[in-house]
Protein backbone atom coordinates (compact mmCIF):
# COMPACT_ATOMS: atom_id res chain seq x y z
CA UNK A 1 0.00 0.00 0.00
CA UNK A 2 1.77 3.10 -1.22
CA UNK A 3 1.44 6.59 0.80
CA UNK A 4 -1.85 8.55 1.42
CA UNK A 5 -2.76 12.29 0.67
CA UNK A 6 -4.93 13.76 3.58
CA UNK A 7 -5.82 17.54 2.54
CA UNK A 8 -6.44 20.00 5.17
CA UNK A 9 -9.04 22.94 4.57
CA UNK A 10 -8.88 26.13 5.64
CA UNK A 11 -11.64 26.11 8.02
CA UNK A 12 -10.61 22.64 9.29
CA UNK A 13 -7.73 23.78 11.79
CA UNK A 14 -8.85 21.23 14.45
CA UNK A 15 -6.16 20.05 16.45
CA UNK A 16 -8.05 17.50 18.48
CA UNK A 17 -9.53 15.45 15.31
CA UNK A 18 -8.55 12.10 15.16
CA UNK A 19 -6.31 12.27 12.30
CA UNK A 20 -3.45 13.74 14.33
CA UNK A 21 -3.70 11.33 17.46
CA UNK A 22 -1.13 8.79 15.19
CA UNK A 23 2.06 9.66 13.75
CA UNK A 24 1.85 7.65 10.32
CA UNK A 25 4.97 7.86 7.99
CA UNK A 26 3.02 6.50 5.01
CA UNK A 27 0.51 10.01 5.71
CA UNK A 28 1.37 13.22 3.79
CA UNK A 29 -0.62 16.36 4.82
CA UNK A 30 -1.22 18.94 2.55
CA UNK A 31 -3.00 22.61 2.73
CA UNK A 32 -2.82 24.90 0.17
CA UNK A 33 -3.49 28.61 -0.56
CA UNK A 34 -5.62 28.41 -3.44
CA UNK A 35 -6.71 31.07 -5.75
CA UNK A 36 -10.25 29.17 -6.28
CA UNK A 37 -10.81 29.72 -2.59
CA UNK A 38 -9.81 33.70 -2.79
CA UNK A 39 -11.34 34.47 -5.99
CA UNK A 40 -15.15 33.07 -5.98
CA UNK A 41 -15.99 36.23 -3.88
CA UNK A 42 -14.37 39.37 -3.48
CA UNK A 43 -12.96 38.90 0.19
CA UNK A 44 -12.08 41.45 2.92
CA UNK A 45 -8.45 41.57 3.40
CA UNK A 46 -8.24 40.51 7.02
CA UNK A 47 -10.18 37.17 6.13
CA UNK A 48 -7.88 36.40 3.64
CA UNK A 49 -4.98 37.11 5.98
CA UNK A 50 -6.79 35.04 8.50
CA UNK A 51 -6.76 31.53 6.86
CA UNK A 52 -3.61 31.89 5.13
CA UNK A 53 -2.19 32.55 8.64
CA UNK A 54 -4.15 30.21 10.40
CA UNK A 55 -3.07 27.73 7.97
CA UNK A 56 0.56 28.40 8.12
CA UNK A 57 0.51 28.43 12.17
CA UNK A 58 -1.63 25.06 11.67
CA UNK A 59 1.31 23.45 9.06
CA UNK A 60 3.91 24.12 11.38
CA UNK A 61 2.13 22.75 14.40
CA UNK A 62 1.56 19.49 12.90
CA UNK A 63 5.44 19.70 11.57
CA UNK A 64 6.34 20.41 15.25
CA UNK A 65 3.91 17.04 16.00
CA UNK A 66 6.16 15.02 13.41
CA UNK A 67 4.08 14.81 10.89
CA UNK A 68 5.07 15.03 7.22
CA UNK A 69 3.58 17.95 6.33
CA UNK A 70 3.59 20.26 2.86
CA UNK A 71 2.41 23.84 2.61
CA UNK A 72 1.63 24.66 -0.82
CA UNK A 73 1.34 29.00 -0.49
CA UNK A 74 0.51 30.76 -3.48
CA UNK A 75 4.40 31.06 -4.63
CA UNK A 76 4.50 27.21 -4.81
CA UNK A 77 5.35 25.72 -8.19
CA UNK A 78 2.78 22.63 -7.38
CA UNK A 79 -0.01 25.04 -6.58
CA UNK A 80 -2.47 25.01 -9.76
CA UNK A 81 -5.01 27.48 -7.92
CA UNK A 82 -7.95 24.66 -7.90
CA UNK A 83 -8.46 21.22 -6.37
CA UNK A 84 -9.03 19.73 -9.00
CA UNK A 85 -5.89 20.62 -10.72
CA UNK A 86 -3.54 20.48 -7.61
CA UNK A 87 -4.47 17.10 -5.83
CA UNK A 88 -3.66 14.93 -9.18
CA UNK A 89 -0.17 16.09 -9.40
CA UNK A 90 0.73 16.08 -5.67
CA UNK A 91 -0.52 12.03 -5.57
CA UNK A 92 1.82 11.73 -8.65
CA UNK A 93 4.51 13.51 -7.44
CA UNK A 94 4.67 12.22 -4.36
CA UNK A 95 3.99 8.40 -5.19
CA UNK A 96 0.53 8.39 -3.25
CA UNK A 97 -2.04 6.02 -3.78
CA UNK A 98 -4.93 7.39 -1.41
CA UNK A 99 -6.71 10.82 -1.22
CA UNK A 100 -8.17 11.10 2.34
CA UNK A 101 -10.07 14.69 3.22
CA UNK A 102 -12.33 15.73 5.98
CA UNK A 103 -16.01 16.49 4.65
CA UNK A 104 -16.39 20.16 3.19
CA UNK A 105 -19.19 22.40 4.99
CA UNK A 106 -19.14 24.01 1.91
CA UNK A 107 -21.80 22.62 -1.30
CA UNK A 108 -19.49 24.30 -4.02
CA UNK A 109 -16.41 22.11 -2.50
CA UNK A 110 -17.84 19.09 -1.50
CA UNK A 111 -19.01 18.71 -5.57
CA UNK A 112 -15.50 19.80 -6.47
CA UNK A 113 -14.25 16.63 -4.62
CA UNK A 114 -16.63 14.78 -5.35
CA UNK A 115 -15.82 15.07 -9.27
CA UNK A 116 -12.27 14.45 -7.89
CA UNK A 117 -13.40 11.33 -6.08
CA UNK A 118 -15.11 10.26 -9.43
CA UNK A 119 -11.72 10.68 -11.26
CA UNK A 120 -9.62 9.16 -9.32
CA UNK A 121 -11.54 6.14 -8.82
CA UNK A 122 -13.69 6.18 -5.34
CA UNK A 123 -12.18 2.97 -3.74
CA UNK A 124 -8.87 5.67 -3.85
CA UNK A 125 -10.53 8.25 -2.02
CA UNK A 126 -11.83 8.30 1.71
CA UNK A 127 -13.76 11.07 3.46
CA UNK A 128 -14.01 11.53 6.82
CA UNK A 129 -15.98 13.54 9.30
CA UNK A 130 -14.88 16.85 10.55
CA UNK A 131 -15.20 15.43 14.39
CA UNK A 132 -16.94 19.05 15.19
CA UNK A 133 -20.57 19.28 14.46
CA UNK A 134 -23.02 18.30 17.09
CA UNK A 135 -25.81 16.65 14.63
CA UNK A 136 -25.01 14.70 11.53
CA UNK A 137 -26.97 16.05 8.66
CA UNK A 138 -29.08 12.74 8.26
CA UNK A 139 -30.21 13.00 11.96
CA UNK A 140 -31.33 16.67 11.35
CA UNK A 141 -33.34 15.49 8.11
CA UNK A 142 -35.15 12.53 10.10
CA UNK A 143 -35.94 15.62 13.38
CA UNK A 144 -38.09 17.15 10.63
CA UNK A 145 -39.45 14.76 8.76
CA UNK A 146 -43.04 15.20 8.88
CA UNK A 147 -43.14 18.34 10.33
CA UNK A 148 -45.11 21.04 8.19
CA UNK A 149 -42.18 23.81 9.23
CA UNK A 150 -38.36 23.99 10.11
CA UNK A 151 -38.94 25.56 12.98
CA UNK A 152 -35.96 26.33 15.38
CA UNK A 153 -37.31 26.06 18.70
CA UNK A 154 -38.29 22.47 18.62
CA UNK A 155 -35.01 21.80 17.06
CA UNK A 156 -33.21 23.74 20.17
CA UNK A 157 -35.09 21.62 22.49
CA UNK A 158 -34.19 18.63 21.03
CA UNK A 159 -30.97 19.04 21.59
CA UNK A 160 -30.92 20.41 24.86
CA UNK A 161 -31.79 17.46 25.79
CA UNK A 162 -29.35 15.04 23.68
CA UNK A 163 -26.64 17.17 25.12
CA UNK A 164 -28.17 17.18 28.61
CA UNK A 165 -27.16 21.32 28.94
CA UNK A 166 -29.32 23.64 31.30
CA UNK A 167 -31.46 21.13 31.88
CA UNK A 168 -32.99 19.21 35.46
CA UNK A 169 -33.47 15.66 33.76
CA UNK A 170 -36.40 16.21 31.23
CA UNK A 171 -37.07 19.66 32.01
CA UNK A 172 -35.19 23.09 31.51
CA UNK A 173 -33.32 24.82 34.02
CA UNK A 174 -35.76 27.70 35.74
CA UNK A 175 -38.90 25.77 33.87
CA UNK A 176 -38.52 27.73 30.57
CA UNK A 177 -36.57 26.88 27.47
CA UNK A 178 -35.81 30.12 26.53
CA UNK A 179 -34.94 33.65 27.85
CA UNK A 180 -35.00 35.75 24.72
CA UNK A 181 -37.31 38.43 26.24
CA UNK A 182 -35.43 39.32 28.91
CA UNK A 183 -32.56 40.04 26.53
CA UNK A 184 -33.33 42.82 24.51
CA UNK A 185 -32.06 45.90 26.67
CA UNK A 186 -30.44 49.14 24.74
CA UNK A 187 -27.05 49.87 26.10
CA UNK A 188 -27.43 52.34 29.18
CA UNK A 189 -25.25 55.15 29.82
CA UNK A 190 -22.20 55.01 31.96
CA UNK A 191 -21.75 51.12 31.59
CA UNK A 192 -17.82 49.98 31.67
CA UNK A 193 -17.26 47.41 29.10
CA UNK A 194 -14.07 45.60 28.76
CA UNK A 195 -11.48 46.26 26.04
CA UNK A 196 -11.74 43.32 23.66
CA UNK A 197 -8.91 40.48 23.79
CA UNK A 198 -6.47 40.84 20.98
CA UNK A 199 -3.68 39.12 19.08
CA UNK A 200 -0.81 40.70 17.59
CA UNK A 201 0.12 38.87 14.69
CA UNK A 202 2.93 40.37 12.05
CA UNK A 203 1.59 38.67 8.48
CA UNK A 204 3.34 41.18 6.26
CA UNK A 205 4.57 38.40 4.40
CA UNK A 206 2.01 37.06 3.50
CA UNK A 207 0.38 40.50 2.66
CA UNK A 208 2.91 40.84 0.41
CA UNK A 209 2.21 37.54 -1.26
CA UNK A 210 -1.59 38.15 -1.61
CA UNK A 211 -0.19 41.94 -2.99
CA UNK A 212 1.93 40.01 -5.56
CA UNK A 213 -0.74 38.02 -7.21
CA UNK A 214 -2.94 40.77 -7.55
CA UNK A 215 -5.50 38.76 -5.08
CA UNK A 216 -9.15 41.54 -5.41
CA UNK A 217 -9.96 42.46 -2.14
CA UNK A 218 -11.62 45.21 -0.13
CA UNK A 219 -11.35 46.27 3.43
CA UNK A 220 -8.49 47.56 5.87
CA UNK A 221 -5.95 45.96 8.15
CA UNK A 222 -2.86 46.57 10.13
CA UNK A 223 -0.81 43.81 8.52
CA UNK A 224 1.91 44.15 10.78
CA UNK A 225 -0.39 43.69 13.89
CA UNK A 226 -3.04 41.40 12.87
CA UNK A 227 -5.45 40.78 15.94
CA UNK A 228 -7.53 37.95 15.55
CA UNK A 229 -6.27 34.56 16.80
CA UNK A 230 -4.35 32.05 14.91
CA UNK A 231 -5.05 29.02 16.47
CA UNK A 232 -6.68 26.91 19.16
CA UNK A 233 -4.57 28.35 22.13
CA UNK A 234 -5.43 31.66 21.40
CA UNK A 235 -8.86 31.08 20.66
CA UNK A 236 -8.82 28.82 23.64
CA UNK A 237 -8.07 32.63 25.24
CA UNK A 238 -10.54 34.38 23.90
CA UNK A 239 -13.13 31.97 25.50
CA UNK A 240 -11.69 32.23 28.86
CA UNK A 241 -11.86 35.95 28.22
CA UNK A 242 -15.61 36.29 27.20
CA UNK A 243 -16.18 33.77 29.74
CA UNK A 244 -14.58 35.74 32.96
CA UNK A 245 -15.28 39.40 31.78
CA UNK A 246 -18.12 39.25 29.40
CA UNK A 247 -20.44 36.91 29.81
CA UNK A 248 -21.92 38.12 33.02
CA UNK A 249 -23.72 40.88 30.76
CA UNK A 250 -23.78 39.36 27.21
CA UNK A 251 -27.60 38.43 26.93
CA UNK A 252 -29.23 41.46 28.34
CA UNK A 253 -27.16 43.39 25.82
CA UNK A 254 -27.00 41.13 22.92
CA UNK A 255 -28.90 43.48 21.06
CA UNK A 256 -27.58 46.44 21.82
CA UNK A 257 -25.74 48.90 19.40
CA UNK A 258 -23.45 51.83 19.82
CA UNK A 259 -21.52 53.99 17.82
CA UNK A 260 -18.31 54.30 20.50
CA UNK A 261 -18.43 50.49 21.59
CA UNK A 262 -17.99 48.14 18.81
CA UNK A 263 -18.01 44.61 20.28
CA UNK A 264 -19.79 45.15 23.76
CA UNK A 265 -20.25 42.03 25.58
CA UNK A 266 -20.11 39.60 22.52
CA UNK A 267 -17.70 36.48 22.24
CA UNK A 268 -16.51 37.25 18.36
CA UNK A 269 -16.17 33.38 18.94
CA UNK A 270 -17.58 32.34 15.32
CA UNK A 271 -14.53 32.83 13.98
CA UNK A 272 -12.51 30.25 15.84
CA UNK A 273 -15.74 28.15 16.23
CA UNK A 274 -16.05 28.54 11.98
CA UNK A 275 -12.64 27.63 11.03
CA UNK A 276 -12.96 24.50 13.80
CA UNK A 277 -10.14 26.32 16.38
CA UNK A 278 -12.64 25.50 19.07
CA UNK A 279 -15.39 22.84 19.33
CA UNK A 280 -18.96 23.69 20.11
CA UNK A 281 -19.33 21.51 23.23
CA UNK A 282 -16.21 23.10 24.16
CA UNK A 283 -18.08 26.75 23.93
CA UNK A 284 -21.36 25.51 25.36
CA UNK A 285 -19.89 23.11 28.78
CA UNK A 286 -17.66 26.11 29.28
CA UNK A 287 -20.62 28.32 29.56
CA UNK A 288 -22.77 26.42 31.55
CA UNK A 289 -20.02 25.84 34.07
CA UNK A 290 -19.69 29.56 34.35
CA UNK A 291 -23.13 29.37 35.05
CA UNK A 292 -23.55 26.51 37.34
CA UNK A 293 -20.55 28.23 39.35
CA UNK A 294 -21.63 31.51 39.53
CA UNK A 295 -24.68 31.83 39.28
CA UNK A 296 -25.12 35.64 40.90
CA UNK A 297 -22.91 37.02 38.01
CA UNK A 298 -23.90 35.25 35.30
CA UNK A 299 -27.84 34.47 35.29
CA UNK A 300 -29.73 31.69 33.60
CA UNK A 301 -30.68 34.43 30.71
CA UNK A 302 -27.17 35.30 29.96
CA UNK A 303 -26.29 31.73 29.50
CA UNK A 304 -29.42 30.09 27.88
CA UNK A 305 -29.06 33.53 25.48
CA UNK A 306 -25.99 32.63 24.39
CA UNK A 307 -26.23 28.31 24.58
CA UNK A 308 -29.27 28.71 21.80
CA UNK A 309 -27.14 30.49 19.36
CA UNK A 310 -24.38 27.87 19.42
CA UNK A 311 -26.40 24.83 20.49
CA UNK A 312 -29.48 25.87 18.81
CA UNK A 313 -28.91 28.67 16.25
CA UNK A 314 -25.44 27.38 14.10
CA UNK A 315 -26.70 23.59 14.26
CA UNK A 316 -29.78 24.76 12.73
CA UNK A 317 -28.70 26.88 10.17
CA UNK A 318 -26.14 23.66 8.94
CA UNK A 319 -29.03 21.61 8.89
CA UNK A 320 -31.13 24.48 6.91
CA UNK A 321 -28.04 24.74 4.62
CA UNK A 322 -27.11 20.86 3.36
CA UNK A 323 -31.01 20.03 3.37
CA UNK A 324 -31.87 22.86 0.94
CA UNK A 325 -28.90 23.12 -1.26
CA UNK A 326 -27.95 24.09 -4.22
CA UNK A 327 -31.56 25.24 -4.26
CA UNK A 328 -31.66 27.65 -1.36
CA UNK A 329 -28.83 29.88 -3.71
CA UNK A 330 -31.19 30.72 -5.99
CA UNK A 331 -34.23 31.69 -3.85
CA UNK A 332 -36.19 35.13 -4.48
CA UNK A 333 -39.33 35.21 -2.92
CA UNK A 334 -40.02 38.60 -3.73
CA UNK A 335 -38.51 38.85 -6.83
CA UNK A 336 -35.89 41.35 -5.39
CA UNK A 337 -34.01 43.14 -8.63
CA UNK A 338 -32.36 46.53 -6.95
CA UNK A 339 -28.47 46.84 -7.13
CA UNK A 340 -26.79 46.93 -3.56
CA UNK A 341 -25.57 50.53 -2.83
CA UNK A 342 -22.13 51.45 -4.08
CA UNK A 343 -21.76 52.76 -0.40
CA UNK A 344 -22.28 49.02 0.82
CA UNK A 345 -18.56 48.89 0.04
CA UNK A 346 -17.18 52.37 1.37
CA UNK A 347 -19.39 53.34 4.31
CA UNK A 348 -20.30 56.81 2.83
CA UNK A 349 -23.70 57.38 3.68
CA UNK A 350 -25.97 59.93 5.48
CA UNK A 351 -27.74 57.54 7.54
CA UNK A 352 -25.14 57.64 10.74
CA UNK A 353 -26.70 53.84 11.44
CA UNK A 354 -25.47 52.44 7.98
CA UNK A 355 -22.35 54.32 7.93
CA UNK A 356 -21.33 53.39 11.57
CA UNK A 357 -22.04 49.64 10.75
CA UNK A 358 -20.43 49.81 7.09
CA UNK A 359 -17.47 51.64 8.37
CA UNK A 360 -17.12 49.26 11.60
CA UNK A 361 -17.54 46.15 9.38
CA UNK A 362 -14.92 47.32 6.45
CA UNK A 363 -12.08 48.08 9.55
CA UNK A 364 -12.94 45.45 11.46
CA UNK A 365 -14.33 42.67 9.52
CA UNK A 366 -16.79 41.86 12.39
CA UNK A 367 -20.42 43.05 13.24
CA UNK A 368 -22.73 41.63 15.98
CA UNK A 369 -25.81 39.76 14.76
CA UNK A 370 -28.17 42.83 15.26
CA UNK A 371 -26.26 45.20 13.42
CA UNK A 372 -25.90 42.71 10.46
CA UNK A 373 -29.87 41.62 10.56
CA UNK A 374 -31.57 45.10 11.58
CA UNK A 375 -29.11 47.52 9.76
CA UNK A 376 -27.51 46.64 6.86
CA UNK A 377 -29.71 43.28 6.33
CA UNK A 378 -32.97 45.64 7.33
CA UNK A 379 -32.39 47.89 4.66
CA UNK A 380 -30.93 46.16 2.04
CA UNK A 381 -34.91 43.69 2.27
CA UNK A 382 -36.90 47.16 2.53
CA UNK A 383 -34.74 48.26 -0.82
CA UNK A 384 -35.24 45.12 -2.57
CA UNK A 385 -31.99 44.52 -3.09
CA UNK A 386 -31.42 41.56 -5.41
CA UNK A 387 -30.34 38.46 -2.41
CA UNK A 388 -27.56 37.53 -5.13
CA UNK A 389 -25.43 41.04 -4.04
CA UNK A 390 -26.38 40.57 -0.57
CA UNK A 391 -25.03 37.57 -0.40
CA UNK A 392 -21.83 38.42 -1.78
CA UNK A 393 -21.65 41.47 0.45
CA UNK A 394 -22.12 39.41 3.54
CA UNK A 395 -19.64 36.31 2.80
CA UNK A 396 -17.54 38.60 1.27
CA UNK A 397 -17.27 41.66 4.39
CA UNK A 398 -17.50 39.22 7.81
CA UNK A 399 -14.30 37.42 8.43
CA UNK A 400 -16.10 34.59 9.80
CA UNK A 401 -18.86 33.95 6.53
CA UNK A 402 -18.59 30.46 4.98
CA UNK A 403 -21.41 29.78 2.86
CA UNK A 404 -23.21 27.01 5.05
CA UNK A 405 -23.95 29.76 7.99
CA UNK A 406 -23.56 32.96 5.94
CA UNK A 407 -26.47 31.73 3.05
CA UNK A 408 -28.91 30.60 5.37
CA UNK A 409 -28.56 33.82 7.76
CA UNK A 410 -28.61 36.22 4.89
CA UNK A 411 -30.60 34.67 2.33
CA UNK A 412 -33.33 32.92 5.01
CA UNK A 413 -32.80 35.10 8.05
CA UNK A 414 -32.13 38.66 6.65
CA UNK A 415 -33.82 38.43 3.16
CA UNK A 416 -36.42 36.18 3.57
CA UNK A 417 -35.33 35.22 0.42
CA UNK A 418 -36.36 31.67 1.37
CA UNK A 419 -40.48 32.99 1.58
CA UNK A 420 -40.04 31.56 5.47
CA UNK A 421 -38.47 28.20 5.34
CA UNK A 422 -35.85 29.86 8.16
CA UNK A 423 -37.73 32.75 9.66
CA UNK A 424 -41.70 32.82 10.36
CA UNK A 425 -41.98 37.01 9.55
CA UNK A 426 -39.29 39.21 7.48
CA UNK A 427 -37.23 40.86 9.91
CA UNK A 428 -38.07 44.23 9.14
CA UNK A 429 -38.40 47.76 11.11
CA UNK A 430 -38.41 51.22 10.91
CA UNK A 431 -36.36 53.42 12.27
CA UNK A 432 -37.94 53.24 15.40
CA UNK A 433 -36.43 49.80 16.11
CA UNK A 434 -32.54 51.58 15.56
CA UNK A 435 -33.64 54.47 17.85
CA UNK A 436 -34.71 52.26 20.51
CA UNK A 437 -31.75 49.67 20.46
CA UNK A 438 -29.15 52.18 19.81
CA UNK A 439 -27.21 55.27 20.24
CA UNK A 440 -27.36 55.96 16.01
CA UNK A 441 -29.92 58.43 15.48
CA UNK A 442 -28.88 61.09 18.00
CA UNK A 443 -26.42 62.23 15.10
CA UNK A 444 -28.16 61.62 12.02
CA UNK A 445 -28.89 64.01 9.58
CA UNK A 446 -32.60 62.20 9.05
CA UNK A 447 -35.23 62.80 11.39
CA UNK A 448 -35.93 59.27 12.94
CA UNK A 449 -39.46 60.33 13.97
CA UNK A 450 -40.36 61.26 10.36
CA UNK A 451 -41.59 59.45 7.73
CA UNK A 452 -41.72 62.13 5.00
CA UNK A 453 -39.89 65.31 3.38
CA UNK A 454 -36.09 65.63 2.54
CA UNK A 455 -34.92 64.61 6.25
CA UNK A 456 -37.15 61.72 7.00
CA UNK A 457 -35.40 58.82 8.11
CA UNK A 458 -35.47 56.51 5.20
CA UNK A 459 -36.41 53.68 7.06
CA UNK A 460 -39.76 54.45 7.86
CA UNK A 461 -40.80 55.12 4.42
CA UNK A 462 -38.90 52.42 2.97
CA UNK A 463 -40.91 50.29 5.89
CA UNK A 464 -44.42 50.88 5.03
CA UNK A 465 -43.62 50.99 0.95
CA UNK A 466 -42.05 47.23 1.25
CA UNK A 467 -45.18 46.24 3.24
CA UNK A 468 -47.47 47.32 0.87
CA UNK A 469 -45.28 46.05 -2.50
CA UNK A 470 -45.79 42.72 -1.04
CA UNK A 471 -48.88 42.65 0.25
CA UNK A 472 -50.46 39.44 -1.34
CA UNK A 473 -47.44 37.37 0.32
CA UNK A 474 -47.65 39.00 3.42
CA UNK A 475 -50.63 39.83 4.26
CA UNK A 476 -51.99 36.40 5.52
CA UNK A 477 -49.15 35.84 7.97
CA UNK A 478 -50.17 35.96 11.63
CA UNK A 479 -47.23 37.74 12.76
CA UNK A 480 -47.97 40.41 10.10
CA UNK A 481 -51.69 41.23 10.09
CA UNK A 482 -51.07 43.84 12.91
CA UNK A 483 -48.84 46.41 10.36
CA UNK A 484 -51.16 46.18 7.98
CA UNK A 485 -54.20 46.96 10.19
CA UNK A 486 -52.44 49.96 11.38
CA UNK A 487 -51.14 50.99 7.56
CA UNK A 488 -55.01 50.77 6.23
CA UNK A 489 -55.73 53.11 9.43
CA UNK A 490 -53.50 56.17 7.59
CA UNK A 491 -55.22 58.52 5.75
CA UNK A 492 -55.31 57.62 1.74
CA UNK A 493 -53.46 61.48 1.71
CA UNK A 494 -51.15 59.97 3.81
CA UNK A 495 -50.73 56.51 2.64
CA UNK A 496 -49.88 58.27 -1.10
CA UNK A 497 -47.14 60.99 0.45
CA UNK A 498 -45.10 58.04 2.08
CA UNK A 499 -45.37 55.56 -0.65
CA UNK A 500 -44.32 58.94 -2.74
CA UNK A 501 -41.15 59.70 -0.23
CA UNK A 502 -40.11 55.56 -0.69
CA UNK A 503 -40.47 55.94 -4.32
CA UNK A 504 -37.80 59.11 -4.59
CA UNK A 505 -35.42 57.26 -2.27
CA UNK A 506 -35.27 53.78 -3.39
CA UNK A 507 -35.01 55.62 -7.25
CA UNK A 508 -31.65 57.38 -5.89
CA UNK A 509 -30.28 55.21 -3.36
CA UNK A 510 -26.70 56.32 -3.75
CA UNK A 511 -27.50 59.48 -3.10
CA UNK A 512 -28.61 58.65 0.78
């Protein structure tokens, strides 16, 4: 039996999988920085620098394990830019018999080697599982068999209860599954929140390298001090940090925005969690411990709030993605045709709400959940912007987007692209919503409590136009019926000057 191939993805740095338990002499490891993987979206720069420095750090660790280990960067003669090109001539060249390769979370990738599987012959090729995932996608497709809707909350339930977390045998800790209501608080004044944990990374070279090959990308960095972790010790840090000094307040403010304090009390976990730095269970036992041990500082809502989006939220949205693709890319349930903003990419904007998320987003390639679903999500649905551009602009802008939990989030979530396979309601507001859960409006140069003339926040507008544009979809949902009632309650004068002040700003966007 001659040697085996076993390539290593970018967001498969997981140091605890089984592969690496054995040193094998007959086992070759391979990742490479491939072009295929930087060019199918426009990328920020700081996610780029991310997995090619994650992936380095990751090479030499397993070198520094004695493994035989090859890092194909972009400068390396073997590296063909695609998969498909690449793995052929590194089994020839290095006399291997076997391609082995941990399951892609991506659909684009796994067909990619699964064409390579074809051509190589399949008793050549193995796939394994990613050891990270806490439900394999057949179990998630039997949960909802039969069931009319892919509703979340059952699904959460479920697997509180595999995983035995926050729970008293059958039943939930404090008698309720979930403490979403009690975690929707606007940031007060005078609240001390910690300076986030950072990293100081110098990846000039490999700025240089993506410089040299004229990789298209957008966003800023400090190449020279790159701050987000590069592998599972650090990001092993950052979850003692949220743990100890964020936590305690993280669900009552999950929702919170403010101009002068970017990250507030959230993890910025994904990323590590994404690229497989840190397991789930990991993340969710190390919670509920905090919990369980102090329970005065850290409350069942702050916990639970943060449990569902890991236990709950990311396991769902896999499930959503591998039982609805290739489909689910193509979904436009409104028929959405607008272009995205050119200011989507630079931040210039009048509304101080857009341009403080934009801006935020393009320096740090991070935004919290609210900002990307009620801001730039919000008014990207109410403009009818085409879910195609959205989606690029969201896997493209957030260093931690990969397709399977980007799609689903922007596309289901944000767009409602999906007509409600992943939300029950479009998650739409006016401005109102901003003004209440933020610090935005106090500086904007629109009026937040108007709805028409040339200062009127274009939310609200924009909020009652999309409403009535899709009426004949919307109308019949339950957790709709209430807008409209209180839309056919304005005047018919009124009704026309607000569907008149949408109409001028969704025809000149760019200018707003």
């Amino acid at each position: 039996m001659g040697k085996t191939l076993r390539l290593v993805l970018g967001d498969q740095l997981n140091k605890i999988h089984s592969w690496y338990t054995l040193k094998e002499e007959e086992v070759i490891y391979v990742l490479i920085e491939l072009r295929s993987e930087t060019d199918y979206v426009r990328h920020h720069l700081q996610k780029i620098l991310f997995f090619f420095g994650a992936m380095e750090q990751f090479a030499q660790w397993l070198k520094s394990e004695g493994h035989q280990v090859v890092h194909l960067n972009l400068d390396h003669p073997l590296n063909k830019k695609t998969l498909e090109e690449t793995i052929p001539l590194l089994l020839t060249t290095w006399n291997c018999t076997r391609l082995e390769y941990q399951c892609p979370d991506e659909y684009r990738l796994k067909q990619e080697l699964n064409r390579l599987a074809q051509s190589l012959g399949k008793d050549q090729v193995k796939c394994w599982d990613t050891e990270h995932f806490l439900i394999e996608t057949k179990e998630f497709s039997q949960f909802f068999t039969g069931r009319k809707t892919y509703l979340m909350e059952p699904f959460y339930r479920y697997m509180r209860k595999k995983y035995q977390v926050l729970m008293n045998g059958s039943q939930p800790e404090g008698d309720r599954w979930n403490f979403d209501a009690e975690n929707r608080k606007a940031l007060p004044d005078g609240i001390s929140v910690p300076e986030p944990l950072v990293f100081d990374h110098d990846l000039r070279e490999i700025m240089e390298r993506i410089n040299r090959h004229q990789i298209k990308h957008f966003g800023k960095t400090d190449a020279q001090h790159f701050k987000w972790p590069l592998c599972r010790e650090e990001a092993v840090k950052m979850l003692d940090f949220f743990v100890l000094h964020l936590l305690p307040k993280f669900g009552v403010y999950e929702d919170a925005m403010h101009s002068s304090e970017l990250t507030l009390f959230h993890s910025r976990l994904s990323l590590a969690l994404n690229s497989k730095m840190l397991q789930p269970l990991e993340v969710i036992k190390a919670v509920e411990k905090a919990y369980h041990s102090n329970p005065e500082d850290i409350t069942l809502p702050q916990a639970e709030g943060f449990i569902r989006q890991i236990l709950g939220w990311r396991e769902y949205m896999r499930g959503i993605y591998w039982e609805q693709m290739p489909g689910f890319a193509q979904m436009n349930f409104f028929n959405h045709k607008a272009r995205l903003p050119n200011w989507y990419w630079t931040g210039n904007t009048k509304m101080n709400c857009l341009q403080n998320t934009i801006h935020q987003s393009l320096e740090k390639a991070w935004a919290h959940h609210i900002q990307r679903l009620m801001v730039t999500g919000n008014f990207a649905l109410l403009l009818g912007v085409h879910p195609d551009e959205v989606d690029q602009w969201y896997l493209g802008i957030y260093i931690d987007a990969i397709e399977w939990v980007e799609i689903t989030n922007t596309r289901g979530m944000s767009q409602y692209a999906d007509g409600g396979i992943v939300g029950t309601k479009p998650y739409v507001s006016s401005g109102n919503y901003i003004h209440k859960m933020s610090n935005y409006c106090k500086d904007c140069a629109y009026d937040v409590k108007k709805r028409t003339g040339k200062d009127a926040c274009p939310f609200n507008s924009l909020y009652w136009d999309f409403h009535q544009r899709h009426r004949t979809l919307l109308e019949k949902n339950p957790r709709i019926g209430m807008g409209y009632r209180s839309w056919d309650r304005f005047t018919a004068e009124e009704q026309k000057s607000i569907l008149a002040q949408a109409a001028e700003y969704r025809s000149d966007a760019e200018s707003l």
